[in-house]
Protein backbone atom coordinates (compact mmCIF):
# COMPACT_ATOMS: atom_id res chain seq x y z
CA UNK A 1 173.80 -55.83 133.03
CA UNK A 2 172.08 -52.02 132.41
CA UNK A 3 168.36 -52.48 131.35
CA UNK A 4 167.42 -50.13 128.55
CA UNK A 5 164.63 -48.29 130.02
CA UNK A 6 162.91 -46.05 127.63
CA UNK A 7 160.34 -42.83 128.96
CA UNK A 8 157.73 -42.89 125.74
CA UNK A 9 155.17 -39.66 125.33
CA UNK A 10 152.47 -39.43 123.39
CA UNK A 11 150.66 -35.78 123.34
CA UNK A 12 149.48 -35.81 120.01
CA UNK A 13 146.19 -36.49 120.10
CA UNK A 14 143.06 -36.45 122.51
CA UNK A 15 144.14 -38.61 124.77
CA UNK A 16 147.81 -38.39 126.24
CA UNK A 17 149.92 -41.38 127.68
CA UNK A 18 153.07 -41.50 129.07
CA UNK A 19 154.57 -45.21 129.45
CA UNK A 20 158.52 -46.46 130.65
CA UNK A 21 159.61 -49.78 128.87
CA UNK A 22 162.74 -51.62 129.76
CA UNK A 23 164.55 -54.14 127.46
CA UNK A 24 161.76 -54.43 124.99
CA UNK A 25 158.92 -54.88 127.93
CA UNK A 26 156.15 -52.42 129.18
CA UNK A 27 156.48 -52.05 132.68
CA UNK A 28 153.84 -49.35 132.93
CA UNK A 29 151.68 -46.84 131.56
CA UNK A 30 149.38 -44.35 131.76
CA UNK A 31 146.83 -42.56 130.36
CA UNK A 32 145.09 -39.08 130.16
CA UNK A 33 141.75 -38.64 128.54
CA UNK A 34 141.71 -35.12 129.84
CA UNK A 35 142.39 -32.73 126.03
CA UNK A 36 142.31 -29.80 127.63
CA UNK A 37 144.76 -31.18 130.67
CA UNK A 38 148.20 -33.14 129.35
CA UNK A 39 150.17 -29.72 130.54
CA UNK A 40 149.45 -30.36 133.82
CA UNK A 41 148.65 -34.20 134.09
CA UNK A 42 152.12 -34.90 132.35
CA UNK A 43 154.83 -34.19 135.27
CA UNK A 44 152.63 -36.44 137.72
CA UNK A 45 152.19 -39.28 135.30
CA UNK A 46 155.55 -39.64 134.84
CA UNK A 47 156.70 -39.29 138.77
CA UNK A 48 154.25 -41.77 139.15
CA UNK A 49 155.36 -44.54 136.44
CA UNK A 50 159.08 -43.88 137.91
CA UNK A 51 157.53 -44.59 141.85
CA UNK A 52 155.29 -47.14 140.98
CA UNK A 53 157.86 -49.23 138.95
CA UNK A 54 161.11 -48.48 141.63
CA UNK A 55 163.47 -47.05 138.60
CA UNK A 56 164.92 -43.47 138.89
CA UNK A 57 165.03 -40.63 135.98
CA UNK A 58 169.02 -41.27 135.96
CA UNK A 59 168.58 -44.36 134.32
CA UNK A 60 166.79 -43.54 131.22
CA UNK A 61 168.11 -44.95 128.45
CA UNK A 62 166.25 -42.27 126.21
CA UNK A 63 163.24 -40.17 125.95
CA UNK A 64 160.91 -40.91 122.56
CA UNK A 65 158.25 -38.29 122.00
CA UNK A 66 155.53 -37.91 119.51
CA UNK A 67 154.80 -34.47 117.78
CA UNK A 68 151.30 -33.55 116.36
CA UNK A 69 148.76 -31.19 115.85
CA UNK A 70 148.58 -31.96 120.24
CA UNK A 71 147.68 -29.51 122.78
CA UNK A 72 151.22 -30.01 124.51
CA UNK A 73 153.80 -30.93 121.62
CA UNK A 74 156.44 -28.12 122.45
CA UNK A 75 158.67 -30.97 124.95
C-alpha cells in the first residue's frame, strides 16, 4: 500500500519550516529562525528531511505551501 507523503512549507513568517508527513503522521521537520535566510536554507532543509527519513522526492503525494507577507513566498 502507497503512503501519502506530503512536503509542507511554511515561509510566511519569521521563522520558516519545512516538514514531510506520511499517512496523517509527522515524520520530520525543520526549522529556520534565520528571516533574512529561507532562500537559501530552504533547498537543504528539504534534501535533508528526504535523507534523514529514507523517502525520495518521486513519492510525494503533494506539495502544500503557505503564502504571506514572507521573505520567500514566490514557490
Amino acid at each position: 500500500m502507497k503512503m501519502n507523503l506530503l512536503l509542507l512549507i511554511d515561509t510566511a513568517l519569521e521563522n520558516a519550516s519545512v516538514a514531510l508527513c506520511g499517512d496523517s503522521r509527522l515524520l520530520s521537520v525543520k526549522t529556520n529562525n534565520a528571516q533574512n535566510d529561507h532562500a537559501a536554507w530552504i533547498h537543504t532543509a528539504i534534501s535533508t528531511l528526504f535523507r534523514e527519513t529514507g523517502h525520495d522526492l518521486s513519492q510525494l503525494s503533494a506539495v502544500a505551501a503557505t503564502s504571506g507577507p514572507g521573505s520567500y513566498t514566490r514557490l
